[in-house]
PDB file of N, CA and C in Angstrom:
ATOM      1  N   UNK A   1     -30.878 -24.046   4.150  1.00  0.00           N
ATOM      2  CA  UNK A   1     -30.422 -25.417   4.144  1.00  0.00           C
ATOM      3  C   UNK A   1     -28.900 -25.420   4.138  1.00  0.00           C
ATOM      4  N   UNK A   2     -28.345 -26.395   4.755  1.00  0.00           N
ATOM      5  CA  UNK A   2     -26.781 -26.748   4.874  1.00  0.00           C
ATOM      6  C   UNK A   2     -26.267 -27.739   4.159  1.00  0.00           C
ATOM      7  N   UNK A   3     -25.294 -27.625   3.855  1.00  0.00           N
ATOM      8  CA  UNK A   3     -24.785 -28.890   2.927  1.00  0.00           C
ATOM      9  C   UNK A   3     -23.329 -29.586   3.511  1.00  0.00           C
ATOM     10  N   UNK A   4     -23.016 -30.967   3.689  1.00  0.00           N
ATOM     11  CA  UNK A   4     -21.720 -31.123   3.962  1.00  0.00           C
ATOM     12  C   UNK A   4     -21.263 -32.322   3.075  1.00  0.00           C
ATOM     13  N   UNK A   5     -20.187 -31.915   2.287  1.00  0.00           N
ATOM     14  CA  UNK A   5     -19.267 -32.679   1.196  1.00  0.00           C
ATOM     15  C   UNK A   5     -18.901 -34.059   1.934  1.00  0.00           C
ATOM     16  N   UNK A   6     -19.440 -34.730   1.404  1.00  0.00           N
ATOM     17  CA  UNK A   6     -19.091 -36.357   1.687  1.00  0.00           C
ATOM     18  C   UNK A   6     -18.443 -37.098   0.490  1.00  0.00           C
ATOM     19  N   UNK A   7     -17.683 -38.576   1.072  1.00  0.00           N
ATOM     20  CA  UNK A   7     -17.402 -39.534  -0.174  1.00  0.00           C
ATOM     21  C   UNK A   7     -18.700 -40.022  -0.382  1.00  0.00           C
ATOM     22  N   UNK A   8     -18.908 -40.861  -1.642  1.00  0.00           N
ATOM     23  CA  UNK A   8     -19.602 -41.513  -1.972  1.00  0.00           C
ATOM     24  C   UNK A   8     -19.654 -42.886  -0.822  1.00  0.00           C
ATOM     25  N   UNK A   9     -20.682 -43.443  -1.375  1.00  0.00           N
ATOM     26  CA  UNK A   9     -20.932 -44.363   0.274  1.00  0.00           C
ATOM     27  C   UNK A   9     -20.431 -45.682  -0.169  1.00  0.00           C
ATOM     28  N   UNK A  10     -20.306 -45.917  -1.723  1.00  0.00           N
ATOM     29  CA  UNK A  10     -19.336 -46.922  -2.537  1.00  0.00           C
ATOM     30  C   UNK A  10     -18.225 -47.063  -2.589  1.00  0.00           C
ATOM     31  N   UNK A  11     -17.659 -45.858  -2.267  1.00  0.00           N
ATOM     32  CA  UNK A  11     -16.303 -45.733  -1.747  1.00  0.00           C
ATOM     33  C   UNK A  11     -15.675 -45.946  -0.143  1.00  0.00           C
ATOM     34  N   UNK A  12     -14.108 -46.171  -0.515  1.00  0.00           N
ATOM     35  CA  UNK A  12     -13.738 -46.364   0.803  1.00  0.00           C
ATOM     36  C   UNK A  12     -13.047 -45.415   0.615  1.00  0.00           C
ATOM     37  N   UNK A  13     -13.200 -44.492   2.035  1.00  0.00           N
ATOM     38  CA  UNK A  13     -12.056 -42.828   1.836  1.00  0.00           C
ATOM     39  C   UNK A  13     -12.189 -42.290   1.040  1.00  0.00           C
ATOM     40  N   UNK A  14     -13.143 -41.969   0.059  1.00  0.00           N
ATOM     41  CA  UNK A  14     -13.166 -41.184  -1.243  1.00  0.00           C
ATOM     42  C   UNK A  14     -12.269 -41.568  -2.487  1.00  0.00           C
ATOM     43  N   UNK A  15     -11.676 -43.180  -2.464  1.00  0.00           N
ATOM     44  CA  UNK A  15     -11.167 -43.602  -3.597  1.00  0.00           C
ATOM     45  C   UNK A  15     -12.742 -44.386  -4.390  1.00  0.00           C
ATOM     46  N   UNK A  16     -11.656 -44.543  -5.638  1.00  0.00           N
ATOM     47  CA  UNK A  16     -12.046 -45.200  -6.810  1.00  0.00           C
ATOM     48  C   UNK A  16     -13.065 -46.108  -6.401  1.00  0.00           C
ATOM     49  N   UNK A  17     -14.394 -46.102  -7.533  1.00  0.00           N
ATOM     50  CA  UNK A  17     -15.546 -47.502  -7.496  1.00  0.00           C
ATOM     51  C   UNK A  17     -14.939 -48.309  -8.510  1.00  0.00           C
ATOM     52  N   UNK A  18     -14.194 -49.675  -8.535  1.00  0.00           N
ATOM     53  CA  UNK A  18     -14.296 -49.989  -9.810  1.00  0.00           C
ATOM     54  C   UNK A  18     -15.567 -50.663  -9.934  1.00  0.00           C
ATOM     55  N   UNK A  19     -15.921 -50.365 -11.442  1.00  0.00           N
ATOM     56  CA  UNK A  19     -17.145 -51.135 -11.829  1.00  0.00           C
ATOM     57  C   UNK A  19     -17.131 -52.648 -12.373  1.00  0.00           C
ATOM     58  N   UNK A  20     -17.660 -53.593 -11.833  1.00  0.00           N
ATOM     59  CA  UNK A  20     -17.310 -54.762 -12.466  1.00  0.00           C
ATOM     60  C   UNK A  20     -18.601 -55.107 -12.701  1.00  0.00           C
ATOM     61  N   UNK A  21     -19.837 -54.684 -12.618  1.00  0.00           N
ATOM     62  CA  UNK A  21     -20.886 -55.481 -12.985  1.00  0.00           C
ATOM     63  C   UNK A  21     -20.805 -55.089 -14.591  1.00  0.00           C
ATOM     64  N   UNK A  22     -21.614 -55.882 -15.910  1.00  0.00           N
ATOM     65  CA  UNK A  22     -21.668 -56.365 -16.906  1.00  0.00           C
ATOM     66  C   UNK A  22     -22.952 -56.032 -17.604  1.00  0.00           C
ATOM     67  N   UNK A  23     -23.867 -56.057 -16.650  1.00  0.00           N
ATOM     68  CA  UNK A  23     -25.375 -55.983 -16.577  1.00  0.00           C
ATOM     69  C   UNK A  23     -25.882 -55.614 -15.119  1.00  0.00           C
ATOM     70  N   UNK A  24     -27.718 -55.460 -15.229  1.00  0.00           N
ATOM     71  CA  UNK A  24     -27.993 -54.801 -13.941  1.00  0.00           C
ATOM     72  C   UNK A  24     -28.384 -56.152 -13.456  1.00  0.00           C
ATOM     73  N   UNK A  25     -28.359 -56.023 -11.850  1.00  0.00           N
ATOM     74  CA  UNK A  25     -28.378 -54.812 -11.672  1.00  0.00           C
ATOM     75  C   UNK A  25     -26.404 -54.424 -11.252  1.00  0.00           C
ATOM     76  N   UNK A  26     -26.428 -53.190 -11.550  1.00  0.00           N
ATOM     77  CA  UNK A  26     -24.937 -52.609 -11.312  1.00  0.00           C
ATOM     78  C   UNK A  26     -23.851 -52.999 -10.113  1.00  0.00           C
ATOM     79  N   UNK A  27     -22.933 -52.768 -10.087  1.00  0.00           N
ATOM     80  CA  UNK A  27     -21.889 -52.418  -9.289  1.00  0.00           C
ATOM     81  C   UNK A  27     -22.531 -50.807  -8.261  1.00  0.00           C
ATOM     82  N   UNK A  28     -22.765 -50.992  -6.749  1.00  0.00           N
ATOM     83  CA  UNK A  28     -22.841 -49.898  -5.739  1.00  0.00           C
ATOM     84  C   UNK A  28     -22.533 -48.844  -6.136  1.00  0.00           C
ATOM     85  N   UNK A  29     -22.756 -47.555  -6.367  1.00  0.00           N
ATOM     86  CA  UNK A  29     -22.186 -46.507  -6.718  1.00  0.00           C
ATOM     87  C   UNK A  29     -22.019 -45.118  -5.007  1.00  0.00           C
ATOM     88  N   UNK A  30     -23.296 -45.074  -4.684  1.00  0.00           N
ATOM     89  CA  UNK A  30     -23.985 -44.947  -3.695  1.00  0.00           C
ATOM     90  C   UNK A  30     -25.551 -44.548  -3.473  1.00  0.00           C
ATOM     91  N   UNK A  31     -25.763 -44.959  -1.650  1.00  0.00           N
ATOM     92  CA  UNK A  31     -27.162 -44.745  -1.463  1.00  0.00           C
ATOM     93  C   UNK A  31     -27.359 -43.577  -0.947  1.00  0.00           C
ATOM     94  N   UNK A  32     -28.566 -43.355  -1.180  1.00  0.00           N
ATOM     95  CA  UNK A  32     -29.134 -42.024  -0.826  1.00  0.00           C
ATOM     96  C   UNK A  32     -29.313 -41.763   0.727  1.00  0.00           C
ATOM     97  N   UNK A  33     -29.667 -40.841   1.265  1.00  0.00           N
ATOM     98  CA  UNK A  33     -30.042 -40.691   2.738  1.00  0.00           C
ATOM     99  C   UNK A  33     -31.433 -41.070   2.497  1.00  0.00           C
ATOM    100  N   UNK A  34     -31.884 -41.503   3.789  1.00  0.00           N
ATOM    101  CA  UNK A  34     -33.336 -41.598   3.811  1.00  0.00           C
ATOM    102  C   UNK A  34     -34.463 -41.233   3.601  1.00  0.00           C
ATOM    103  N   UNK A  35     -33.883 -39.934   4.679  1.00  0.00           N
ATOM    104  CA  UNK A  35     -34.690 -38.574   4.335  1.00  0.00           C
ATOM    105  C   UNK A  35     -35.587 -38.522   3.113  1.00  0.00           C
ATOM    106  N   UNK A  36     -37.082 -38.010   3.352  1.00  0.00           N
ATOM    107  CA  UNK A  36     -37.866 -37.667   1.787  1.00  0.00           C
ATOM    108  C   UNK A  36     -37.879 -36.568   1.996  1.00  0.00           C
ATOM    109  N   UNK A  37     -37.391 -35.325   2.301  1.00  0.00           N
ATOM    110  CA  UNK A  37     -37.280 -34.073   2.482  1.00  0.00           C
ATOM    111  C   UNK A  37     -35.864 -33.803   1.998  1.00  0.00           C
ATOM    112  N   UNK A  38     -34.649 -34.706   2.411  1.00  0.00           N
ATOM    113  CA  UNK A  38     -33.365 -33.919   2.115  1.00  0.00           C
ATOM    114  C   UNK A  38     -32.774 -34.403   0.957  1.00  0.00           C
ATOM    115  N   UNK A  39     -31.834 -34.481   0.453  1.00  0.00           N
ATOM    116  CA  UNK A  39     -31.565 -34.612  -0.638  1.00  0.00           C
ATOM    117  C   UNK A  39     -29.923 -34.811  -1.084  1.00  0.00           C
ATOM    118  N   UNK A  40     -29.268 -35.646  -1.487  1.00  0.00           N
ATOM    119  CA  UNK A  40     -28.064 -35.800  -1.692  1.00  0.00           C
ATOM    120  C   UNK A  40     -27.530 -35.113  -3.430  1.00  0.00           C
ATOM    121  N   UNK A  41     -26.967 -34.135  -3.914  1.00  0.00           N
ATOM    122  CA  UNK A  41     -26.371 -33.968  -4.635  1.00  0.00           C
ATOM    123  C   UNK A  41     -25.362 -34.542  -5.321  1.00  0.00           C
ATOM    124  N   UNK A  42     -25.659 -34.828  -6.079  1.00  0.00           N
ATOM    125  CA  UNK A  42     -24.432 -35.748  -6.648  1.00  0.00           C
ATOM    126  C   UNK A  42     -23.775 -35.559  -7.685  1.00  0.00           C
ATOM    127  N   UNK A  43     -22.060 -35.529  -7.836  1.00  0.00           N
ATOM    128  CA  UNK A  43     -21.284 -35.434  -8.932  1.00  0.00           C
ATOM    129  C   UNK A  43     -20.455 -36.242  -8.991  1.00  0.00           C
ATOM    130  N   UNK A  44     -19.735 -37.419 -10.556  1.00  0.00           N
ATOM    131  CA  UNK A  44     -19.545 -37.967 -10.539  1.00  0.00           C
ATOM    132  C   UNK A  44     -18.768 -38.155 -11.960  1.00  0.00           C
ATOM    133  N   UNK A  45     -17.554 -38.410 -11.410  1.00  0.00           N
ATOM    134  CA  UNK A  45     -16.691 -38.642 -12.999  1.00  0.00           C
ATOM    135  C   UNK A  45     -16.191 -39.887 -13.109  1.00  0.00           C
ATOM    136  N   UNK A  46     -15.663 -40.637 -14.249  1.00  0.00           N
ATOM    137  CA  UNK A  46     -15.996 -41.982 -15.174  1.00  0.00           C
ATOM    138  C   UNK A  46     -14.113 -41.493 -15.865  1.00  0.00           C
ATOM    139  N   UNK A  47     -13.347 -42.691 -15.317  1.00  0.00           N
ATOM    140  CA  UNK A  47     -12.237 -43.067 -15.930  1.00  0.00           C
ATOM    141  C   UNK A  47     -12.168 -44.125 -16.956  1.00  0.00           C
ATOM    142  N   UNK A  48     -11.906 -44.438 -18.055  1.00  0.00           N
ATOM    143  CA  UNK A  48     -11.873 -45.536 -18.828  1.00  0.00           C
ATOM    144  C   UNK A  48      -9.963 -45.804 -18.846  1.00  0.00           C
ATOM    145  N   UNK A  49     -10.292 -46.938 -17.679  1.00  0.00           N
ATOM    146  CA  UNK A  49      -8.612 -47.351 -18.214  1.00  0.00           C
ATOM    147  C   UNK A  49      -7.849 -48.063 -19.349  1.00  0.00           C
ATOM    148  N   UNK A  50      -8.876 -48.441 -20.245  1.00  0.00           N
ATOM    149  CA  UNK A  50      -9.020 -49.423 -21.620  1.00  0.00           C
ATOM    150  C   UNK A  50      -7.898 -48.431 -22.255  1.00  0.00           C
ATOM    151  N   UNK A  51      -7.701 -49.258 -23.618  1.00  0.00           N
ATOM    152  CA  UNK A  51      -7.454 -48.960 -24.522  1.00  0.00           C
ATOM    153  C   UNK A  51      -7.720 -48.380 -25.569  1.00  0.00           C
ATOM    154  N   UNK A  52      -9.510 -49.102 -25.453  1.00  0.00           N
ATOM    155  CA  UNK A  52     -10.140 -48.730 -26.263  1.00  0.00           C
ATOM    156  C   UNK A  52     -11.485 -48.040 -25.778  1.00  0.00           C
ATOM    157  N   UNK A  53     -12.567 -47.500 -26.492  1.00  0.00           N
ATOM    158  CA  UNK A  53     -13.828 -46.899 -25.924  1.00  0.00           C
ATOM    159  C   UNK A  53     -14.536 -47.688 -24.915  1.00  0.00           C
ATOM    160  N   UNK A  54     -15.099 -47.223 -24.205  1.00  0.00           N
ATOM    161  CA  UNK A  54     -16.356 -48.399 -23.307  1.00  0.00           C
ATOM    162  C   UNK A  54     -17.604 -47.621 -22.972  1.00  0.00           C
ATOM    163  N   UNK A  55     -18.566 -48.347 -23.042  1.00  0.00           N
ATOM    164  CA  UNK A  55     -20.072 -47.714 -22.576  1.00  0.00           C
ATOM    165  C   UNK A  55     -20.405 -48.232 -21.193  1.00  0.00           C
ATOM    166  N   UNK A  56     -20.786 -47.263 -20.281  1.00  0.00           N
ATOM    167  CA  UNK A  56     -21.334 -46.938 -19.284  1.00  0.00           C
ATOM    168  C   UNK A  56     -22.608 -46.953 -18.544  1.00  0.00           C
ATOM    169  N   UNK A  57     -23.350 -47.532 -17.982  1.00  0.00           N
ATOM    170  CA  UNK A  57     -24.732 -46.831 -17.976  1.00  0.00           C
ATOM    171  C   UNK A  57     -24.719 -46.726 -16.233  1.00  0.00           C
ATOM    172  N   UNK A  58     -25.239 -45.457 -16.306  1.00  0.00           N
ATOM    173  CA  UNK A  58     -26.257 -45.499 -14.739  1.00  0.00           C
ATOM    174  C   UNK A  58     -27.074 -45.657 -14.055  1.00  0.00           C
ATOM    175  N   UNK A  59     -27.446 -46.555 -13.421  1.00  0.00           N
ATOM    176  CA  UNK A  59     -28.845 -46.831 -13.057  1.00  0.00           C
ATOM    177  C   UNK A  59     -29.431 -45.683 -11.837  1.00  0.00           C
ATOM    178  N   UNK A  60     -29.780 -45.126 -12.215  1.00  0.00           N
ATOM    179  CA  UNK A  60     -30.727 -43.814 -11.193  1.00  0.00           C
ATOM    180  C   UNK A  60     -31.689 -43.895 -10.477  1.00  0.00           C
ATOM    181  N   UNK A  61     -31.429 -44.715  -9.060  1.00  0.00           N
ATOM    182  CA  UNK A  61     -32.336 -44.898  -8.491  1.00  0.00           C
ATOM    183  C   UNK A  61     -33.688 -46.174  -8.799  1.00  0.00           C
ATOM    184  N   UNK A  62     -33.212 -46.689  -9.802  1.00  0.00           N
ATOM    185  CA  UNK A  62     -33.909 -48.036 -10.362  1.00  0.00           C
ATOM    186  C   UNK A  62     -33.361 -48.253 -11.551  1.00  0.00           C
ATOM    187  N   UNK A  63     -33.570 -49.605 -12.079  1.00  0.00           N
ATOM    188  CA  UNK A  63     -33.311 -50.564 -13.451  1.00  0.00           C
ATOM    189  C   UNK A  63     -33.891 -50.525 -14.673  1.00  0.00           C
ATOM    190  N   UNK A  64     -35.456 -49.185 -14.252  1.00  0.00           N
ATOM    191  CA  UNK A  64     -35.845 -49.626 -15.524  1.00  0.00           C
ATOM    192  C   UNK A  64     -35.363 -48.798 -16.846  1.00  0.00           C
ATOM    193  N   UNK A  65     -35.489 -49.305 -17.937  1.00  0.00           N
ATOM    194  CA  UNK A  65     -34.597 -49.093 -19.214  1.00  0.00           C
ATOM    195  C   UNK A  65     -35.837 -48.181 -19.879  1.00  0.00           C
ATOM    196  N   UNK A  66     -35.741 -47.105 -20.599  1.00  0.00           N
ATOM    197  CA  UNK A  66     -34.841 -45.911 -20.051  1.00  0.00           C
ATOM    198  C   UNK A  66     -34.849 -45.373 -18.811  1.00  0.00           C
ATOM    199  N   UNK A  67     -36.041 -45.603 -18.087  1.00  0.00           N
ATOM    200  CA  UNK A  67     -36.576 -44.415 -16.999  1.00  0.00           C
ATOM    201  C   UNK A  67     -35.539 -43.782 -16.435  1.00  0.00           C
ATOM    202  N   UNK A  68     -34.448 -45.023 -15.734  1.00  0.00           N
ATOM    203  CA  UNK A  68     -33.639 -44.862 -14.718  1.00  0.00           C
ATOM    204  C   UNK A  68     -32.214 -45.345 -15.103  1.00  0.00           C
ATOM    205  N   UNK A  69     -32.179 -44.946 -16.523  1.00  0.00           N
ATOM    206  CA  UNK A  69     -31.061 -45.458 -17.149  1.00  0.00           C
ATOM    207  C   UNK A  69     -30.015 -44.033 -17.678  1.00  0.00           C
ATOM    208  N   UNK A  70     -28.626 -43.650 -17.445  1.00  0.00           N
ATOM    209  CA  UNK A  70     -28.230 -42.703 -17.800  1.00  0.00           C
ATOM    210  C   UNK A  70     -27.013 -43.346 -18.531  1.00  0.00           C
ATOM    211  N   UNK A  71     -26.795 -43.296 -20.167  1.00  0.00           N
ATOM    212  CA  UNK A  71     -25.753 -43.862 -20.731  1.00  0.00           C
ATOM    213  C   UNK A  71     -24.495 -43.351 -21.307  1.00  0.00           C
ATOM    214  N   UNK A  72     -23.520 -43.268 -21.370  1.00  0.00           N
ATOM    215  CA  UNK A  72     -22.323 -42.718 -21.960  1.00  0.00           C
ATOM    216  C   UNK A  72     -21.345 -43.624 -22.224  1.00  0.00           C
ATOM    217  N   UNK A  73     -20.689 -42.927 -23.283  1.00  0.00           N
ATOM    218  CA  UNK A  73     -19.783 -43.689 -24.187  1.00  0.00           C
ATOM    219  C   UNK A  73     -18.688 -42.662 -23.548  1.00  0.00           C
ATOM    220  N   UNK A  74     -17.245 -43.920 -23.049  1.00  0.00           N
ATOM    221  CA  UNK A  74     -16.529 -42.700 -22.195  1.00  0.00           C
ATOM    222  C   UNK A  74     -15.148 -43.087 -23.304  1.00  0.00           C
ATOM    223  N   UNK A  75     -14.366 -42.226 -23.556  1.00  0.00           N
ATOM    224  CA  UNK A  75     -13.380 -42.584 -24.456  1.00  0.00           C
ATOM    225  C   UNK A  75     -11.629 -42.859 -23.817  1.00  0.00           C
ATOM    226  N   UNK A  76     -11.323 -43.342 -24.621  1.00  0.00           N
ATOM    227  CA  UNK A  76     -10.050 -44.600 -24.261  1.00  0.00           C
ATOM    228  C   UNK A  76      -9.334 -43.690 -22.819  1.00  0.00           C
ATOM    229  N   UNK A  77      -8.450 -43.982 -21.888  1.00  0.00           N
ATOM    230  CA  UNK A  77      -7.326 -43.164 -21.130  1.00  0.00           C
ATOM    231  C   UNK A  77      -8.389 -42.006 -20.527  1.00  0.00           C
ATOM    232  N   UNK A  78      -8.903 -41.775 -20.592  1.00  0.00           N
ATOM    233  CA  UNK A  78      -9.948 -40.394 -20.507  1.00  0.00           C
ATOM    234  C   UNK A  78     -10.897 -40.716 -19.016  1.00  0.00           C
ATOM    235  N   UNK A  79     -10.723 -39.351 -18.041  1.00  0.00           N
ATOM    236  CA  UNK A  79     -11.519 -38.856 -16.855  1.00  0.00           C
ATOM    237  C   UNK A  79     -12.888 -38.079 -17.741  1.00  0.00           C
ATOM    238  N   UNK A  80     -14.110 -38.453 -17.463  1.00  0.00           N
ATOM    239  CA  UNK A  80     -14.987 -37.255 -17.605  1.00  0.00           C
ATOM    240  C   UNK A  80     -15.791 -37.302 -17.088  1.00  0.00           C
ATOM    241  N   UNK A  81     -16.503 -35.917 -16.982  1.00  0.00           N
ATOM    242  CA  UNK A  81     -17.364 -35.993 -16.079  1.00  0.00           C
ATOM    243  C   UNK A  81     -18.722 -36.652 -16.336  1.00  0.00           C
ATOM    244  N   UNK A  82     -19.439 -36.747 -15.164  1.00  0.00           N
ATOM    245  CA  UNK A  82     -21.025 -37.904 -16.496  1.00  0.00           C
ATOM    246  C   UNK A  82     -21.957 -37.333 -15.163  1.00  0.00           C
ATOM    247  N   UNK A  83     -21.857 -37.027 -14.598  1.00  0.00           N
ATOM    248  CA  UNK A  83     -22.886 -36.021 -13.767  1.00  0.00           C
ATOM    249  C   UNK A  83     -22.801 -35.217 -12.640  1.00  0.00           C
ATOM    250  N   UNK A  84     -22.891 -34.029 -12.934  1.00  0.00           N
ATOM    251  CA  UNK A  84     -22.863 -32.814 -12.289  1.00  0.00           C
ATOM    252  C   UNK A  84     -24.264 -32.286 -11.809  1.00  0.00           C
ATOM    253  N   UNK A  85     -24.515 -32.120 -10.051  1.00  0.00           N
ATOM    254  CA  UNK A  85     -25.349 -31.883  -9.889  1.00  0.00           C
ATOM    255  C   UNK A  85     -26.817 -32.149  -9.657  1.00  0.00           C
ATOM    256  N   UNK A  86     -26.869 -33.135 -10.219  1.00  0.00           N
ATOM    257  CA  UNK A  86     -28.177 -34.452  -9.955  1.00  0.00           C
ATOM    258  C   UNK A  86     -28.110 -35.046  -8.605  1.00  0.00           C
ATOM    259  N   UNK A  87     -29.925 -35.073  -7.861  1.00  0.00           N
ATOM    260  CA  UNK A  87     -30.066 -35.207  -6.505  1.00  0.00           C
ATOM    261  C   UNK A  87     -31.154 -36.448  -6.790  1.00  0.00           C
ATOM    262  N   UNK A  88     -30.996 -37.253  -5.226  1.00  0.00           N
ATOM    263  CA  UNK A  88     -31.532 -38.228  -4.814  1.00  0.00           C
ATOM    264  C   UNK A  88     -31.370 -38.115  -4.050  1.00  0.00           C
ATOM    265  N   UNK A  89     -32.794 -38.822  -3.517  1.00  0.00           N
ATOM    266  CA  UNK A  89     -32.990 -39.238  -2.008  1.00  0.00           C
ATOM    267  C   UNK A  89     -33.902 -40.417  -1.645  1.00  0.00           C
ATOM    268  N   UNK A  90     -34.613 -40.595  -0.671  1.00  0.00           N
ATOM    269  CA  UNK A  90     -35.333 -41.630   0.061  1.00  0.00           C
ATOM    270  C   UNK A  90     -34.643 -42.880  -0.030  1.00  0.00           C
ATOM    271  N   UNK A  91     -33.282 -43.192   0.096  1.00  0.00           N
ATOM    272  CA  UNK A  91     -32.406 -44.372   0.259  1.00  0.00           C
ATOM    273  C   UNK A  91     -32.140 -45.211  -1.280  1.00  0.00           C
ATOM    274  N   UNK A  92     -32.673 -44.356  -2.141  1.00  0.00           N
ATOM    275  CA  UNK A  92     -32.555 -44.726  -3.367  1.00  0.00           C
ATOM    276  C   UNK A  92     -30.986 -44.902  -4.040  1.00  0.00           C
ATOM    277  N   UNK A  93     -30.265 -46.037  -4.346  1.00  0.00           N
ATOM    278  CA  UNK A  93     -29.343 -46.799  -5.069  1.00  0.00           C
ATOM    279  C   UNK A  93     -29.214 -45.858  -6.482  1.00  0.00           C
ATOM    280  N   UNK A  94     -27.669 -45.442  -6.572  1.00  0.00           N
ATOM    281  CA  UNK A  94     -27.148 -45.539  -8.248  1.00  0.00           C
ATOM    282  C   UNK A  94     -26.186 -46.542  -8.019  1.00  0.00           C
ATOM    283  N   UNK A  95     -26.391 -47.284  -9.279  1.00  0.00           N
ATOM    284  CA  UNK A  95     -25.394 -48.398  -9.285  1.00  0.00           C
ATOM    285  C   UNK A  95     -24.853 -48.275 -10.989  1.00  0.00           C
ATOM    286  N   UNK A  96     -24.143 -49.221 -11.337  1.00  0.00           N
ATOM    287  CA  UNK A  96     -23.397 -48.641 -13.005  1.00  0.00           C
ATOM    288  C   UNK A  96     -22.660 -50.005 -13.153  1.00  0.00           C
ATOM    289  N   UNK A  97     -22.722 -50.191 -14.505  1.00  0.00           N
ATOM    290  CA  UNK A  97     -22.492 -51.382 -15.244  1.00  0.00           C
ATOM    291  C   UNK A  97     -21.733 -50.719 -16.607  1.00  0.00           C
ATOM    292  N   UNK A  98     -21.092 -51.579 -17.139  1.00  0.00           N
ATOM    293  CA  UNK A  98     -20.207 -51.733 -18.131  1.00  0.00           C
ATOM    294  C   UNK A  98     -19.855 -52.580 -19.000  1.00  0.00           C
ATOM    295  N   UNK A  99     -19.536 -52.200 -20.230  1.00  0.00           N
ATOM    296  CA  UNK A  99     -19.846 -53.211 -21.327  1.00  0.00           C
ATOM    297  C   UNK A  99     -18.554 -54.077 -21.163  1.00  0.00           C
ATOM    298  N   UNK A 100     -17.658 -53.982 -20.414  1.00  0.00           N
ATOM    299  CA  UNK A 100     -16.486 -54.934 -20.103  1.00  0.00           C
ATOM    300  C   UNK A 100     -15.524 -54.467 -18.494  1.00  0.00           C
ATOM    301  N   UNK A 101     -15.925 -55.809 -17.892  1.00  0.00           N
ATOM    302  CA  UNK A 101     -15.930 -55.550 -16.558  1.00  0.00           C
ATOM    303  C   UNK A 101     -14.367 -54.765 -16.061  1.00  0.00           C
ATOM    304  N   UNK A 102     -14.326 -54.282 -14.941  1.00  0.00           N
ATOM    305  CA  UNK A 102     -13.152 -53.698 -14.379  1.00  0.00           C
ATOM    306  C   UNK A 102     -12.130 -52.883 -14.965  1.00  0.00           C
ATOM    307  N   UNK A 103     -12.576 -52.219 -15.923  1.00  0.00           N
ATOM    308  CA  UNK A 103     -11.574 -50.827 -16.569  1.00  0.00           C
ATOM    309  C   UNK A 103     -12.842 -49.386 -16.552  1.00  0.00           C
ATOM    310  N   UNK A 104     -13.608 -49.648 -16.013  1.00  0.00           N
ATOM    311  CA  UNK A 104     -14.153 -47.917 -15.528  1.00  0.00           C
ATOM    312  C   UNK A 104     -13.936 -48.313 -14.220  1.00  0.00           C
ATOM    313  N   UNK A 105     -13.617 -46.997 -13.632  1.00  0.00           N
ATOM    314  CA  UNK A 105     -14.066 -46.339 -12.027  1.00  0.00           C
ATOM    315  C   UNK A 105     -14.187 -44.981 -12.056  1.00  0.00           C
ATOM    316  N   UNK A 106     -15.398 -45.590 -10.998  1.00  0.00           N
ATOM    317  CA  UNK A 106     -16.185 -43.951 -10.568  1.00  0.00           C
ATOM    318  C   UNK A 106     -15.541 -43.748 -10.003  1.00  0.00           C
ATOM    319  N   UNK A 107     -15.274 -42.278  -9.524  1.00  0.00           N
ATOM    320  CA  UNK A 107     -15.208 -41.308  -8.632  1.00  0.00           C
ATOM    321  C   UNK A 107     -15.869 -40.443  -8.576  1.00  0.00           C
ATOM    322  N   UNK A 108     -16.372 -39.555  -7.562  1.00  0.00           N
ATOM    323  CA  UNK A 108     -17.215 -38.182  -7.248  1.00  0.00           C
ATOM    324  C   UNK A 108     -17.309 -38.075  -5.842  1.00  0.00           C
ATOM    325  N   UNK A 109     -18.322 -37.351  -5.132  1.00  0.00           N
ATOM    326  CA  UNK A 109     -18.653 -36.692  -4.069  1.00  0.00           C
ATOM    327  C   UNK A 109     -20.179 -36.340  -4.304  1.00  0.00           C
ATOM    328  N   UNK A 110     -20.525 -36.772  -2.716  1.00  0.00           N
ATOM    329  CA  UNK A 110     -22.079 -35.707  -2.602  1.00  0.00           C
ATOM    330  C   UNK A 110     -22.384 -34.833  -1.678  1.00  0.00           C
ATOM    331  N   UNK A 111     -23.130 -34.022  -2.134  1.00  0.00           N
ATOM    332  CA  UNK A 111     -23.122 -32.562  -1.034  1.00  0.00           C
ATOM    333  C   UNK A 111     -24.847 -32.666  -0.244  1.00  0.00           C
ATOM    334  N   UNK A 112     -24.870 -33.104   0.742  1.00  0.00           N
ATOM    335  CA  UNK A 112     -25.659 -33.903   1.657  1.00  0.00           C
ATOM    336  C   UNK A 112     -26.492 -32.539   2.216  1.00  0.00           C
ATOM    337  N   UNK A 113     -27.691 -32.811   1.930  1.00  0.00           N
ATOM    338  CA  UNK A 113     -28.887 -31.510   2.258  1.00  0.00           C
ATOM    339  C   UNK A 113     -29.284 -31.934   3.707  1.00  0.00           C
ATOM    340  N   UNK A 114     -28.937 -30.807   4.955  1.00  0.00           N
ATOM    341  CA  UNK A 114     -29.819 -31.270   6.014  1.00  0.00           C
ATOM    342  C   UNK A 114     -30.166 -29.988   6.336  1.00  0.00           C
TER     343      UNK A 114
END
């Protein structure tokens, strides 16, 4: 299998997602390829431009709470990472919400299975 490094599909040029949704469903993060055979890899790091702490969640491919819910508490000024390596596919949506709109943005890349 081959892989080729892409932006996220939420992104424009491989900049910043800011997140402004509040609740789900989320702010675009990106979609999956179609494909039910191939598979998009995904890594993805979480800026908090606040001041103070903010919580995060990811929605993985659906809304429901926990199934498809991935949560982190990201701390003040701080890049980190919040997922390394986790794959989706069949056109399946991560999208991400925040407990106070427009001070996280995503950034990452996915490494596209064909």
């Amino acid at each position: 299998m081959s892989y080729a490094r892409l932006p996220l599909s939420g992104s424009t040029d491989g900049r910043g997602i800011k997140v402004a949704a509040v609740a789900t469903p989320g702010t675009t993060i990106h979609t999956a390829q179609a494909s039910g055979t191939f598979v998009d890899v995904v890594t993805l790091y979480a800026y908090n431009s606040d001041i103070v702490d903010h919580r995060l969640t990811l929605e993985w491919g659906g809304t429901t709470a926990p199934d498809d819910n991935l949560v982190f508490d990201l701390p003040s000024k701080a890049t980190v990472p919040i997922v390394v390596d986790l794959t989706i596919r069949n056109s399946l949506v991560v999208k991400a919400f925040a407990d106070l709109t427009n001070v996280v943005v995503i950034f990452g890349f996915i490494n596209r299975g064909s």
